[in-house]
Protein backbone atom coordinates (compact mmCIF):
# COMPACT_ATOMS: atom_id res chain seq x y z
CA UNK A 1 153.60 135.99 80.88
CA UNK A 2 152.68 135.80 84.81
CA UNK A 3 149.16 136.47 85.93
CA UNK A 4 150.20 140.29 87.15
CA UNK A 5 151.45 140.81 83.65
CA UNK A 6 147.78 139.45 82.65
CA UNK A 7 146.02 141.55 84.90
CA UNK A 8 147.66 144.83 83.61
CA UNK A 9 146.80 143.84 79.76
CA UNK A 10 143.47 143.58 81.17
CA UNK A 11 143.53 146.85 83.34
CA UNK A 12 144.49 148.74 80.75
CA UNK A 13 142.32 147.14 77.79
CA UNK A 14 145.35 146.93 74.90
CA UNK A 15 145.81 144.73 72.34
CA UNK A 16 147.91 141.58 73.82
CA UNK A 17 150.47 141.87 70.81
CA UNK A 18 151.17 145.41 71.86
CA UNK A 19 151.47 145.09 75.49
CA UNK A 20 153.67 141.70 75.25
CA UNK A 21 155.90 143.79 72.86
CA UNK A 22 156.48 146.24 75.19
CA UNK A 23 156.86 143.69 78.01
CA UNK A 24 159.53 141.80 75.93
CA UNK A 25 161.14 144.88 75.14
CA UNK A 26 161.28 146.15 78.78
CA UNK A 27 162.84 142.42 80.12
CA UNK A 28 165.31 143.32 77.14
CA UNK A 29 166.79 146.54 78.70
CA UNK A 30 165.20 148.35 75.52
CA UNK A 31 162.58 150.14 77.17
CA UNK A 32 162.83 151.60 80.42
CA UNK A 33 160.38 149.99 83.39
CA UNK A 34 158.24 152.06 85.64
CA UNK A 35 160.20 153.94 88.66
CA UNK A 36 158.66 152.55 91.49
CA UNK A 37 156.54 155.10 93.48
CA UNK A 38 158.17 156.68 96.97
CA UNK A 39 156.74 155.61 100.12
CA UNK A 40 155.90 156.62 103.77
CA UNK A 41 155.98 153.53 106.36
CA UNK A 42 156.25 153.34 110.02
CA UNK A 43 158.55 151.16 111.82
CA UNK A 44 157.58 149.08 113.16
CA UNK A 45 154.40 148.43 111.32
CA UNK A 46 152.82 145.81 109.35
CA UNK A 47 154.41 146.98 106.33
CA UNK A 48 157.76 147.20 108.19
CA UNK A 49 157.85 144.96 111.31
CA UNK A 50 160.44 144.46 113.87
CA UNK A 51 162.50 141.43 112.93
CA UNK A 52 165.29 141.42 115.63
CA UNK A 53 169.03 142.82 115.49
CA UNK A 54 168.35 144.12 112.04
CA UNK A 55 164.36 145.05 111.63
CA UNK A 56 164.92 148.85 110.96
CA UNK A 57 167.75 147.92 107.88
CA UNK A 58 164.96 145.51 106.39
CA UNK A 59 162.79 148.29 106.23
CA UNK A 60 165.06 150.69 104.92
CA UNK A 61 166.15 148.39 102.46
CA UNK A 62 163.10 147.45 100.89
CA UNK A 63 161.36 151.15 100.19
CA UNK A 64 162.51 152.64 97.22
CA UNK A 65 163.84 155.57 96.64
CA UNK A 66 162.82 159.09 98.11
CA UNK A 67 160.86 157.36 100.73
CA UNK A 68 159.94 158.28 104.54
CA UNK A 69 160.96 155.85 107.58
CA UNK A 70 159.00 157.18 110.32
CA UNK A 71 160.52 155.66 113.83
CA UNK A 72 157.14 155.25 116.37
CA UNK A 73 159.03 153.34 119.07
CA UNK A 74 161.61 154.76 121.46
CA UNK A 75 164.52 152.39 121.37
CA UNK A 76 165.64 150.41 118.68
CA UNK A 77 169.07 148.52 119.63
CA UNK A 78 170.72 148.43 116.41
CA UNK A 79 172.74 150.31 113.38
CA UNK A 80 171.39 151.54 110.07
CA UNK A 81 173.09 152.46 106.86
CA UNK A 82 171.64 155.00 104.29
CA UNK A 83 172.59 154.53 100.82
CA UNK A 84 169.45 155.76 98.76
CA UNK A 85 167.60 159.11 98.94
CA UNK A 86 165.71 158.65 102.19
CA UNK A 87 164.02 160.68 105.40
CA UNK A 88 164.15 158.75 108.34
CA UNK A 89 162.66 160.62 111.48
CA UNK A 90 160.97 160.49 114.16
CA UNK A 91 156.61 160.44 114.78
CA UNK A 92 156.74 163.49 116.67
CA UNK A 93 159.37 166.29 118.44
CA UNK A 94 158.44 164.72 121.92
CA UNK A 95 159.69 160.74 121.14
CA UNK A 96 163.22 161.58 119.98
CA UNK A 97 163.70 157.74 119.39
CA UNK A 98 167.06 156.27 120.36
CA UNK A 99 168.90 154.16 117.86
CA UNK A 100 173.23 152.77 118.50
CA UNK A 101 174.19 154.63 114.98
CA UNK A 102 173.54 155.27 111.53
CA UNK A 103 176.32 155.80 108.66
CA UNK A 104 174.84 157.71 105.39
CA UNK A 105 176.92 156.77 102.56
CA UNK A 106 176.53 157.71 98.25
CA UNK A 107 174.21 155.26 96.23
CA UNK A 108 175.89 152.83 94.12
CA UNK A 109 175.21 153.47 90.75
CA UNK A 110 175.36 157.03 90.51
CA UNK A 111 172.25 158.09 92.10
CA UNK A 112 172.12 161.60 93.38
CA UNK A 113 170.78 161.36 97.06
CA UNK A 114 168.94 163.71 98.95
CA UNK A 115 168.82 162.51 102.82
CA UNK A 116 166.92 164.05 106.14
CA UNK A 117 167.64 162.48 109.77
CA UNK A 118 165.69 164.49 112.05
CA UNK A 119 164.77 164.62 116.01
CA UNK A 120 166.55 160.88 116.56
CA UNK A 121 168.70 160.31 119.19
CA UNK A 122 172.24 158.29 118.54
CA UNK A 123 173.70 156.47 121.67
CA UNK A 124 176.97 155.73 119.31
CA UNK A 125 177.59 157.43 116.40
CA UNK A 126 176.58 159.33 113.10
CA UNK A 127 178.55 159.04 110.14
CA UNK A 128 178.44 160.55 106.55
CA UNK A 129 180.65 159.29 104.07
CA UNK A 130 179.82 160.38 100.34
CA UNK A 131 182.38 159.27 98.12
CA UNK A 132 180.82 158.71 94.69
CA UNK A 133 178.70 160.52 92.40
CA UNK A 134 177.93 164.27 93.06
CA UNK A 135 175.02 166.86 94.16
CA UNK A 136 174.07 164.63 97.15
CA UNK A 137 172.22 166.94 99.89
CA UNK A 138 172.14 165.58 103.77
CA UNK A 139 170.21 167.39 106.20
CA UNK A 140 170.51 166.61 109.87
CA UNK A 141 168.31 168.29 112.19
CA UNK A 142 167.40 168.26 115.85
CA UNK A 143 169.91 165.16 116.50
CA UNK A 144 171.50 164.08 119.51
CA UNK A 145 174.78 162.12 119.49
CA UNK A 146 175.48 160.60 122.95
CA UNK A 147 178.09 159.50 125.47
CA UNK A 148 177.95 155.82 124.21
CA UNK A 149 180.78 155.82 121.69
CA UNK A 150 184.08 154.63 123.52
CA UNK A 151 186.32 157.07 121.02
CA UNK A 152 185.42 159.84 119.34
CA UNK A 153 184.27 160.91 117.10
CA UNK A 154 180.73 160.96 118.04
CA UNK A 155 180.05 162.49 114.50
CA UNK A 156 181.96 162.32 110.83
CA UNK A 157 180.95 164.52 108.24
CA UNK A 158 182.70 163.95 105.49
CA UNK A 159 182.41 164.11 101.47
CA UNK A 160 185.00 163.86 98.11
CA UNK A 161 182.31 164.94 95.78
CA UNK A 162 180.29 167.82 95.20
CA UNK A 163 177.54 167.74 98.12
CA UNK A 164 175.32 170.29 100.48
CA UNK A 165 175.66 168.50 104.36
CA UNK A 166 173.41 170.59 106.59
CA UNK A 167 173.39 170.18 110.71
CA UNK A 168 170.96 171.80 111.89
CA UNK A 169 170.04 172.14 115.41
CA UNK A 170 172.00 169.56 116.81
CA UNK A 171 174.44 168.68 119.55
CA UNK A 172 177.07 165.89 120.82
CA UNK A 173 177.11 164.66 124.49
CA UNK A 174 180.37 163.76 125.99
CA UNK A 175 183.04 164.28 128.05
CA UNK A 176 185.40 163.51 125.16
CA UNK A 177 187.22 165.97 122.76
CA UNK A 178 186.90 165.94 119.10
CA UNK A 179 183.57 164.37 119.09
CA UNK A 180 182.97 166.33 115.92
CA UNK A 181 185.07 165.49 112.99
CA UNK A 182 184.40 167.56 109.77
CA UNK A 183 186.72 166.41 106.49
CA UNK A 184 187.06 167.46 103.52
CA UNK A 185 184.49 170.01 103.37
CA UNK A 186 184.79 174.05 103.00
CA UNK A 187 182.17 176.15 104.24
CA UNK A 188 181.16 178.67 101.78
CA UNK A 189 181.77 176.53 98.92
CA UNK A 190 184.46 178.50 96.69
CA UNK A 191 185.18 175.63 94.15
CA UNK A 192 181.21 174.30 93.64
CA UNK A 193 182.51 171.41 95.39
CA UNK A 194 181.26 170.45 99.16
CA UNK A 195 179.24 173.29 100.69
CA UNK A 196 178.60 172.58 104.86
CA UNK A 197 176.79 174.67 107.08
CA UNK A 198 175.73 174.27 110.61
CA UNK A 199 172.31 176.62 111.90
């Protein structure tokens, strides 16, 4: 056993058969661990500091599940991909950070995921792409997709599997047509299978 795994049998005043039982049995597969605990950080913070090209995706990366990103800078010069249930948003209405892009796609391994982007600015693109699993809900609100993106589209919303993909709020700058391209999806949902709604 490692000292943390010492500590705990301590915390929690067991016997040390029972709790290295349950420990072996856990490293086994035969008894589920502990879900990790959702999260709020700001970026960039101590907790998630600005590393270069790909500081924000570190961050993302490394909260778990059904955490909060909150962006308290006003440009950060990179891309970010969403694959978990996650809100990433801005401090406040009045920062509206600006980031190149972000692409939301479906968790590996089945996990349903439930994603907010709200009051961020995208000089590029935003992309959803949910392809696996089913249920996933996306909420996009108070978004700005800008003039940066050298073809359209500015913004993809698109899903194969049962989903809910809300835009709410939100509006494309360009001079280009089609900067909005919506596949695959039905608006009013006849077949319980992608449901899309714009407020």
């Amino acid at each position: 056993l490692t000292q943390p795994d010492v500590n705990r049998m301590q915390a929690k005043r067991c016997p040390n058969v029972f709790v290295a039982i349950a420990f072996g049995l856990t490293s086994l597969g035969l008894v589920a661990p502990v879900a990790a605990a959702p999260v709020t950080v700001e970026y960039p913070s101590t907790a998630c500091p600005d590393t270069g090209d790909e500081g924000l995706q570190q961050c993302i990366d490394s909260v778990d599940s059904g955490s909060t990103v909150i962006l308290t800078t006003e440009i950060i010069d990179e891309p970010a991909v969403i694959d978990k249930s996650l809100t990433l948003r801005a401090v406040d209405r009045a920062l509206r950070p600006v980031l190149l892009g972000v692409s939301i796609a479906a968790p590996i391994g089945g996990e349903t995921a439930k994603v907010v982007v709200q009051d961020i600015r995208f000089s590029l693109t935003l992309f959803v792409n949910l392809s696996t699993g089913s249920g996933h809900s996306v909420i996009i609100r108070r978004v700005e997709v800008g003039k940066g993106a050298l073809e359209p589209p500015g913004m993809r919303l698109a899903s194969s599997v049962p989903a809910s993909i809300t835009l709410e709020h939100s509006f494309i700058r360009s001079d280009q047509e089609d900067q909005l391209d919506v596949l695959n999806l039905v608006a009013d949902d006849p077949d319980g299978r992608v449901y899309f709604r714009i407020v």
